[in-house]
Every structure is written in C-alpha cells, then in structure tokens.
Protein backbone atom coordinates (compact mmCIF):
# COMPACT_ATOMS: atom_id res chain seq x y z
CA UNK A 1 79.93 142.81 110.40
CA UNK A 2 76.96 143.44 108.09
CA UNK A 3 73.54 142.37 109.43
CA UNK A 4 70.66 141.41 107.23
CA UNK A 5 66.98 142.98 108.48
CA UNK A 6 63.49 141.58 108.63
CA UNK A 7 63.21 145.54 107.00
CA UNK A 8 65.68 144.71 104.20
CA UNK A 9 63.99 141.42 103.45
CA UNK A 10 60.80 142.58 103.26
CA UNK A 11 62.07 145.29 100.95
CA UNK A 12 63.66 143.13 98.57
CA UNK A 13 60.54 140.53 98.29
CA UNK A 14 58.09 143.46 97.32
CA UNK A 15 60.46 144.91 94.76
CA UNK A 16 61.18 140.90 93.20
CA UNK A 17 57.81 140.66 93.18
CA UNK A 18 56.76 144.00 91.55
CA UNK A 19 59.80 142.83 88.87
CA UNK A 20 58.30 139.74 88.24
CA UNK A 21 55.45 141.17 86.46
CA UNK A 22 57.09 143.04 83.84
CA UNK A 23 57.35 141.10 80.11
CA UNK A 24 60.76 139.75 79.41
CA UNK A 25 62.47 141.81 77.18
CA UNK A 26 65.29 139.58 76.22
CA UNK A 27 66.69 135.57 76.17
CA UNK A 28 70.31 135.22 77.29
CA UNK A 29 72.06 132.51 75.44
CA UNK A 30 75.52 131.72 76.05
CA UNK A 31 77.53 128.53 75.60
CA UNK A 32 78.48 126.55 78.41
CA UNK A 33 81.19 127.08 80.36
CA UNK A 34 84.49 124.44 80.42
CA UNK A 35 86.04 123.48 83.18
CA UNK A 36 86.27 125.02 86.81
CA UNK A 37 88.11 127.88 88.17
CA UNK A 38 91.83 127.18 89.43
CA UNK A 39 91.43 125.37 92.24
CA UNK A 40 93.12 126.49 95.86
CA UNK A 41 91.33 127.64 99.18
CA UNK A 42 92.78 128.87 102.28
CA UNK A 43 91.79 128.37 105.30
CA UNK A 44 93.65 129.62 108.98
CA UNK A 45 94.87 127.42 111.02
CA UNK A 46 96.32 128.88 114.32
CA UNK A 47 99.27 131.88 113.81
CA UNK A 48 99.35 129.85 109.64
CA UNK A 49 97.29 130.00 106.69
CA UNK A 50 96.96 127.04 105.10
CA UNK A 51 96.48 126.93 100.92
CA UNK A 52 95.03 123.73 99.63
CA UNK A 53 96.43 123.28 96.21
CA UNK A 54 94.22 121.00 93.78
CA UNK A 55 96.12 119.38 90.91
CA UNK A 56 93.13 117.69 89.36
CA UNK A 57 92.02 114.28 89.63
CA UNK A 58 91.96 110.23 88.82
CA UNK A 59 90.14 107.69 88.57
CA UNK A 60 89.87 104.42 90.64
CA UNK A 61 88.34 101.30 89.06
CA UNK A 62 87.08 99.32 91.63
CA UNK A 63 88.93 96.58 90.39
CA UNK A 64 91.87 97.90 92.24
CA UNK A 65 90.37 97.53 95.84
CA UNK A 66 91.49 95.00 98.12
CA UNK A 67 89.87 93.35 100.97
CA UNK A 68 86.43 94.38 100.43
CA UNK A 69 83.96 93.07 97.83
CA UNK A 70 83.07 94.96 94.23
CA UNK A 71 79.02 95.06 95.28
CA UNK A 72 80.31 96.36 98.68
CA UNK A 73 82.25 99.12 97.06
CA UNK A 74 79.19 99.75 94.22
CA UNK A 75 76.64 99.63 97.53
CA UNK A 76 78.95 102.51 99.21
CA UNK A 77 79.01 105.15 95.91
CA UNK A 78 75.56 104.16 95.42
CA UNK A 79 74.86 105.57 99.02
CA UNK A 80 77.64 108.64 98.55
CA UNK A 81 75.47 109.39 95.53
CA UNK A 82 78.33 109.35 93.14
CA UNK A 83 78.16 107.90 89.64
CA UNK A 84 77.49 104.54 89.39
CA UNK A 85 80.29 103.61 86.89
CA UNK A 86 83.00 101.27 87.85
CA UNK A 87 85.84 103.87 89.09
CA UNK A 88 85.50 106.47 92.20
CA UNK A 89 86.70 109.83 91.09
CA UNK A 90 89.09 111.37 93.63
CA UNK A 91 91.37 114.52 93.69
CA UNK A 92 94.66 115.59 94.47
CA UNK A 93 95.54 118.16 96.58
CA UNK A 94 98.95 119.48 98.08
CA UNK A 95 99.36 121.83 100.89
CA UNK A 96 101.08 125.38 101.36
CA UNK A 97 101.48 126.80 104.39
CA UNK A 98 102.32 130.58 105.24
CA UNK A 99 103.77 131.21 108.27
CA UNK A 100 104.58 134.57 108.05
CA UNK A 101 108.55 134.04 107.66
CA UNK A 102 108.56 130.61 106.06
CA UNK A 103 106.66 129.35 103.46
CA UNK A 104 106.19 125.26 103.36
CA UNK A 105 104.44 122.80 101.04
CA UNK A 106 103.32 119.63 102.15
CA UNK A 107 103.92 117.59 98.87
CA UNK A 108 103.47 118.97 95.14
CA UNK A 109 101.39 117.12 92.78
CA UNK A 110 101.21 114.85 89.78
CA UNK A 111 103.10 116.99 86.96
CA UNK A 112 102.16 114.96 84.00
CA UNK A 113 102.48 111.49 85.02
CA UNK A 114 98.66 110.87 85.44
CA UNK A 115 97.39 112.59 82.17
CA UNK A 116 95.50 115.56 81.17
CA UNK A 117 92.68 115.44 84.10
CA UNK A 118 95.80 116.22 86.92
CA UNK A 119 99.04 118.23 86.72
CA UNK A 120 97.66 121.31 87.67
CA UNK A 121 99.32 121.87 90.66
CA UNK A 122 101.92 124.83 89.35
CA UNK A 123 98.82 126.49 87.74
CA UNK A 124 97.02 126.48 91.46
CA UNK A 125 100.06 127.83 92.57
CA UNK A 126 100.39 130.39 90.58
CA UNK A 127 96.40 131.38 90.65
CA UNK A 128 97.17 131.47 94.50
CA UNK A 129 99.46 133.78 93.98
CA UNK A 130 102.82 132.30 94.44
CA UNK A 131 105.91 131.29 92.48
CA UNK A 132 108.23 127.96 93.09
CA UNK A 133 110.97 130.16 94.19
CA UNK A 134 109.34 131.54 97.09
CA UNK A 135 109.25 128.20 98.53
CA UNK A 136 111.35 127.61 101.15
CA UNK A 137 110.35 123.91 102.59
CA UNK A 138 109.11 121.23 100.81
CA UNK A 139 107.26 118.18 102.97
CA UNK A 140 106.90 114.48 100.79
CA UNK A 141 104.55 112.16 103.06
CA UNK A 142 105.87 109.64 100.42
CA UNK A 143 107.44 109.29 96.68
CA UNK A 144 104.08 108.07 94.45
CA UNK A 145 104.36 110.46 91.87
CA UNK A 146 100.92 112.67 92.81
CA UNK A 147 103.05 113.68 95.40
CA UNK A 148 106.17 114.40 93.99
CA UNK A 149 105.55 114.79 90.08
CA UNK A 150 106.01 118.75 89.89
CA UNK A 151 109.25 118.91 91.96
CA UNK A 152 111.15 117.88 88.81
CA UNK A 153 110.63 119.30 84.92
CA UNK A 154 112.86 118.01 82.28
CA UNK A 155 115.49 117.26 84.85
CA UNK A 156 115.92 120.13 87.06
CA UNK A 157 114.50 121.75 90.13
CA UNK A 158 111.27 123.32 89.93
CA UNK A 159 111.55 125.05 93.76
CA UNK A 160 115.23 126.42 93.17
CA UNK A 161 115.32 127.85 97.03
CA UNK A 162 113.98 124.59 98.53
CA UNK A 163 114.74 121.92 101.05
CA UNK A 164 112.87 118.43 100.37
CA UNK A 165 112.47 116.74 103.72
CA UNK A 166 111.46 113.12 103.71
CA UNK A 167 111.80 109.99 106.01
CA UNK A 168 114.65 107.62 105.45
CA UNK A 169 112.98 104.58 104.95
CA UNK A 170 110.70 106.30 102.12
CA UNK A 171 113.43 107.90 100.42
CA UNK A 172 115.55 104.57 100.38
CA UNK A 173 112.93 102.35 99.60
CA UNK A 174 112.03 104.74 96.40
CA UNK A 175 115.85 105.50 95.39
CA UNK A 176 116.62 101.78 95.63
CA UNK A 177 117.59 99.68 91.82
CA UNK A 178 116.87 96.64 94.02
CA UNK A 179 113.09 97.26 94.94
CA UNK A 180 112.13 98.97 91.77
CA UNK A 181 113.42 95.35 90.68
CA UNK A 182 111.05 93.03 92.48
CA UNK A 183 108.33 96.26 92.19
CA UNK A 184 105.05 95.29 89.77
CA UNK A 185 105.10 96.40 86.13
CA UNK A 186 103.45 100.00 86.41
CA UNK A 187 105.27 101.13 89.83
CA UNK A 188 108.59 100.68 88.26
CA UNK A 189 108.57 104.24 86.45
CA UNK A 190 107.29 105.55 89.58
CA UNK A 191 111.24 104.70 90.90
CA UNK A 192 112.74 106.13 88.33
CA UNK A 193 111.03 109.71 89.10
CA UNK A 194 112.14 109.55 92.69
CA UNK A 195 115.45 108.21 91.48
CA UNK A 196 115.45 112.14 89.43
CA UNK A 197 114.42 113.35 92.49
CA UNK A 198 117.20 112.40 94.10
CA UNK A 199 119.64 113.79 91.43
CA UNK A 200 117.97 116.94 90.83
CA UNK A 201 117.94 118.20 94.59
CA UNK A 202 121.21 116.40 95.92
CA UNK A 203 122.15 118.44 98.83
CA UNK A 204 118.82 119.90 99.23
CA UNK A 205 117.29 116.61 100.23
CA UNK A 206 117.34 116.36 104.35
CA UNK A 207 116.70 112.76 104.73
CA UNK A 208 115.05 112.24 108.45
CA UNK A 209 114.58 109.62 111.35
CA UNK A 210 112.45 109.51 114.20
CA UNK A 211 109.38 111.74 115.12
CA UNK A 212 111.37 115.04 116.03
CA UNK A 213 109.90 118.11 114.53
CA UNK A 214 111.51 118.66 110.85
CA UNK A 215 111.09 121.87 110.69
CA UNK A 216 109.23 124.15 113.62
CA UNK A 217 105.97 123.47 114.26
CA UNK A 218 106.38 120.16 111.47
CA UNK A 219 106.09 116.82 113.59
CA UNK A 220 106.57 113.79 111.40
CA UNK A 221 103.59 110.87 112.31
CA UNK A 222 104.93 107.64 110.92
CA UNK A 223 101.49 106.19 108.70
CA UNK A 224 103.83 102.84 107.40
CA UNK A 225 101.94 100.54 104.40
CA UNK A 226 100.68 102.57 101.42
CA UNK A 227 104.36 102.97 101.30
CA UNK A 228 106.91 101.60 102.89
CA UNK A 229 108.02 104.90 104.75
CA UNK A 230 104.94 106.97 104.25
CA UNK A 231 104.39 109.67 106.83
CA UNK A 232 102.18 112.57 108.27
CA UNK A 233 102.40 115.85 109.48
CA UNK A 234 101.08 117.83 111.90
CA UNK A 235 101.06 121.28 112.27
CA UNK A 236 101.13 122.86 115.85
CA UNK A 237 100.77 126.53 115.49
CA UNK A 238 99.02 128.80 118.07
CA UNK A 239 96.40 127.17 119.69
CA UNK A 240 95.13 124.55 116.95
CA UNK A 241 96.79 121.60 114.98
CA UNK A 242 96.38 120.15 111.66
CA UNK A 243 97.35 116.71 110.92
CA UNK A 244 98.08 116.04 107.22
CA UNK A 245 97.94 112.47 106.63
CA UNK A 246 98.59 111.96 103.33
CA UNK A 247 97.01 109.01 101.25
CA UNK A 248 96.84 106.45 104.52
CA UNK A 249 92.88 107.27 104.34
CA UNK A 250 92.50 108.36 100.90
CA UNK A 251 88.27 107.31 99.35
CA UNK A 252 85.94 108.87 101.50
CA UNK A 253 83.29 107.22 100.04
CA UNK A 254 84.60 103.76 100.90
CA UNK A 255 87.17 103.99 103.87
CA UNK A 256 85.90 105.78 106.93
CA UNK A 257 82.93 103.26 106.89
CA UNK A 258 85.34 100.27 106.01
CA UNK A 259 88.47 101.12 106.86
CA UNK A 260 90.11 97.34 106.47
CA UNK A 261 89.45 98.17 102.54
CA UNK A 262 92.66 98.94 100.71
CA UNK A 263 94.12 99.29 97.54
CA UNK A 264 96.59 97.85 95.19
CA UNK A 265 98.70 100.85 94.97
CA UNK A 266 99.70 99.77 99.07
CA UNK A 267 102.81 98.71 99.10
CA UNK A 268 102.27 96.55 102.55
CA UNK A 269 98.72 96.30 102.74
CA UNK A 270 98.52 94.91 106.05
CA UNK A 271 100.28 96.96 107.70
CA UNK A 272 98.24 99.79 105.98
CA UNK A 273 95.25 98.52 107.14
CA UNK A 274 96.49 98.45 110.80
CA UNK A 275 97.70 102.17 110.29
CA UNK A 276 94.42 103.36 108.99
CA UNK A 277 92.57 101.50 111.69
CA UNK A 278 94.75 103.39 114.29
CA UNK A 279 94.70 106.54 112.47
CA UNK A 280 91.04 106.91 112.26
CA UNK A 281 90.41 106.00 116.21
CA UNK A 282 93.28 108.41 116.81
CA UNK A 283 92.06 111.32 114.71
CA UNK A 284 88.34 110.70 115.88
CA UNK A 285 89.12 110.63 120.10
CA UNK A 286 90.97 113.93 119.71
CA UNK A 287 88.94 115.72 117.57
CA UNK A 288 92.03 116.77 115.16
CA UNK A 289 91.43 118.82 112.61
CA UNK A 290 92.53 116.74 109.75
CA UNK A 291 93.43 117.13 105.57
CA UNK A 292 94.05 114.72 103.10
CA UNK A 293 95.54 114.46 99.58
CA UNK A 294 92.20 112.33 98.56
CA UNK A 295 89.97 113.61 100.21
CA UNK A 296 86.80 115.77 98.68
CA UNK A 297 88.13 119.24 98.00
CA UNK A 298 89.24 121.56 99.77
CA UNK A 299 90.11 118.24 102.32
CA UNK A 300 89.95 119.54 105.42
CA UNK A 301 87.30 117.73 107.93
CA UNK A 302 87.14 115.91 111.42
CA UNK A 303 86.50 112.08 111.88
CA UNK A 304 83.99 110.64 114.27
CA UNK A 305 82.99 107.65 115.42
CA UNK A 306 79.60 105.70 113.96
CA UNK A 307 79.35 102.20 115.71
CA UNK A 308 82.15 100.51 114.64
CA UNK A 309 83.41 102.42 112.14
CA UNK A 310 84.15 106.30 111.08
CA UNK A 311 82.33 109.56 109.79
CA UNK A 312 83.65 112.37 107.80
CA UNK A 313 82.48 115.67 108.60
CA UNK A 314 84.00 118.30 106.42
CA UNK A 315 85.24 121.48 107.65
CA UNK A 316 82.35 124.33 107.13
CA UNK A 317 83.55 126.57 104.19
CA UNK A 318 85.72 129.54 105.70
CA UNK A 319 85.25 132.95 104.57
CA UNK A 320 88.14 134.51 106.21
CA UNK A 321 91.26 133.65 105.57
C-alpha cells in the first residue's frame, strides 16, 4: 500500500512554490476534446466481477411522467442540480458478470433504435475487453428495446454461443401479434424487435417460471408493471449480493423521493407503482447492494430511508477490481 507523508507533502509544497515563481515560458492551446472515454467500470462483487456496460443515453420530457405534477418534477431537477430544460437525461447501462468459468450479461443495450446519443453498448464491450462470442448467458429483465436492441443485427445473432433467459410472461407478452395490436403507436416496433428476437435465437431462448435460480447464483425477483413480465436479478456470490433491478426504479432525480411517479413507457402503471413502492422498502431494510439500467453511471448504490420516502447513496468509486 503506498502511504503519503507529512515529509512528502511538505516537500512537494516548497518545490510548487519555488516553481511558481519562474516566468511562463509557453501557452498551451489545444481544441477541446469530444465526447467521453468508452464507458464500462468494474467493480467486485463477492467470488464475481461485475462490468457495467454504458450504451449512452436518452432523454425524458417531462411530459411523459405520470402521477406526479410537471412543477413537481421541474422542483426535483432543480434541487438534483440538473439542467433546467424540459427532459431528464438518463443512461443506459447493461451488466457483465465474470465468474471465473461463466461469463453472463444482464441485458444488452439499445443498438440503434434510440439514435446516435445510445447504441454503444458493443463498443463498451469491446473497450472492456470482450467479444459477443465469449458470452455464454444472456439475462433480459424485460423486451423494451434498451435492453435487448444489440442482441440482434440485420437479423442474426450477435452472441453466437449464448443462451437468452427470460420470464414467460415477458417473452409472451412481447412475441404476441395480439398485444402489439391493442399496444400505442410508438411501442408497436418495439414488438416487432422482440418478435426477431425470438427468430434469431430459437432454441437458445430458455423461457422461465417461478423464482428458481436461472442459472447459479441468478435468482429471478418478479418487478411486474413497467412491463408486463419485467424481472430482477440478484446475484448471490460469496458473501455479498447484488440485486439488478432493471428499469422498475429508473430517474433518480425524481423516484426515490416520489416513488408513486411513473412513466408512460409502464405498461401497467399501477401495478408498477406498487412494485417500486415494495422494491424500495425492500432494498432499503436490507441494505442490498443494488444497480440499475437508469441509474447515474456506473449504477451501483444502496437505498435508505428519508421520512417517508427513499435516498440514493451511490456506491464509493472502487479502485480495485
């Protein structure tokens, strides 16, 4: 471990300060950088080691809450300190997890159904240091295209080696001619991409019930109402556990503090709302360690309580891995 003296300290102030009379001998000028680096961090979780995989991001107009008023919403970024425009920027972020002789994502981005600012998931990936074939299990908490996108590119498989696990009533609800029927205007492509899903992988969809673990050390955590079969994971490996919920808390900035707000992307809002409310009092009384696709980046964090409603305390940048 290194160690930082009073010595060394001392040292370096008198030198700064002996620098900081000398003229300045030149003026840097360089254009501004674009963009940020590839974004992934890892982070150990028990026997694993977690990757969070960032895809990019969207916008949410405000318009599209539910259940809680516009100035309520503005009043809440204003207080985050976040723009004050009339959308919430949030990101996307999938999951890998090494386990040393298995290698598992927990969903897989946006590919290029939400425009230029997402789809970056395969370049994360990749900057992580992994390729689609090493992937041996592939997690879906539900079918909304930022979670499924990159599975499928022009009609085939992206992970050639993998097994897509997903809950029944997600899968059928998604896959089904009938709902995509009765579904509003700008979900209805969303069925067709789960509906290429579905022919892409064929046999290499496992389509589950119940809570039993999927896949060792994978319990499924039914989270019903942003979609109809939308579901968590957690992750029991050594002596901690991560629990993965997916998008049924999603805006920091609005939802720990009111959780009854929702959105119009919820398929069954009510019942979301019930979920979340149970999630949150859940996560916060056992102290879980918790990420989310939504979430700020990197995601991971712990809920507590505050009165009658929640606190987000992200998870202390990690510098071993």
């Amino acid at each position: 471990m290194v160690q930082i003296t009073r010595r060394q300290v001392l040292g370096s102030a008198a030198a700064a300060a002996s620098a900081a009379v000398l003229p300045a001998t030149a003026s840097a000028k360089a254009p501004l950088a674009v963009g940020q680096a590839p974004g992934f961090y890892r982070r150990k979780v028990g026997d694993a080691q977690v990757t969070a995989l960032l895809d990019g991001y969207i916008d949410v107009a405000h318009g599209f809450w539910v259940g809680i008023e516009t100035a309520t919403v503005e009043d809440l970024v204003a207080k985050a300190g976040l723009p004050a425009n009339d959308t919430i920027r949030i990101g996307i972020t999938s999951y890998l997890i090494n386990k040393g002789d298995r290698l598992i994502l927990v969903d897989t981005g946006s590919a290029d159904f939400f425009g230029p600012t997402a789809g970056k998931f395969l370049s994360a990936l990749a900057a992580a240091g992994y390729t689609p074939d090493q992937v041996d299990d592939i997690l879906i908490t539900h079918m909304h295209p930022d979670h499924t996108g990159a599975l499928v590119e022009n009609g085939a498989v992206v992970f050639p080696n993998a097994q897509i696990h997903i809950g029944g009533i997600e899968f059928d609800y998604w896959t089904s001619t009938t709902e995509q029927s009765n579904a509003p205007d700008f979900a209805k492509p969303w069925f067709d991409a789960a509906i290429g899903v579905k022919k892409a992988y064929g046999d290499q969809i496992n389509v589950f019930t119940g809570t039993a673990e999927v896949i060792p050390g994978f319990t499924p955590v039914p989270l019903y109402g942003h979609t109809p079969g939308h579901t968590g994971y957690r992750l029991s490996t050594g002596d901690e556990d991560l629990l993965i919920w997916g998008d049924a808390c999603g805006v920091a900035s609005v939802q720990f503090e009111h959780p009854e707000a929702g959105l119009a992307f919820d398929v069954d809002g009510a019942t979301g709302k019930v979920t979340r409310a149970n999630l949150l009092d859940m996560a916060a009384g056992e102290g879980v360690l918790v990420a989310s696709a939504h979430l700020p980046f990197p995601t991971f964090g712990r809920v507590h309580r505050a009165g009658d409603a929640y606190d987000w305390q992200p998870d202390e940048y990690r510098f071993e891995v």
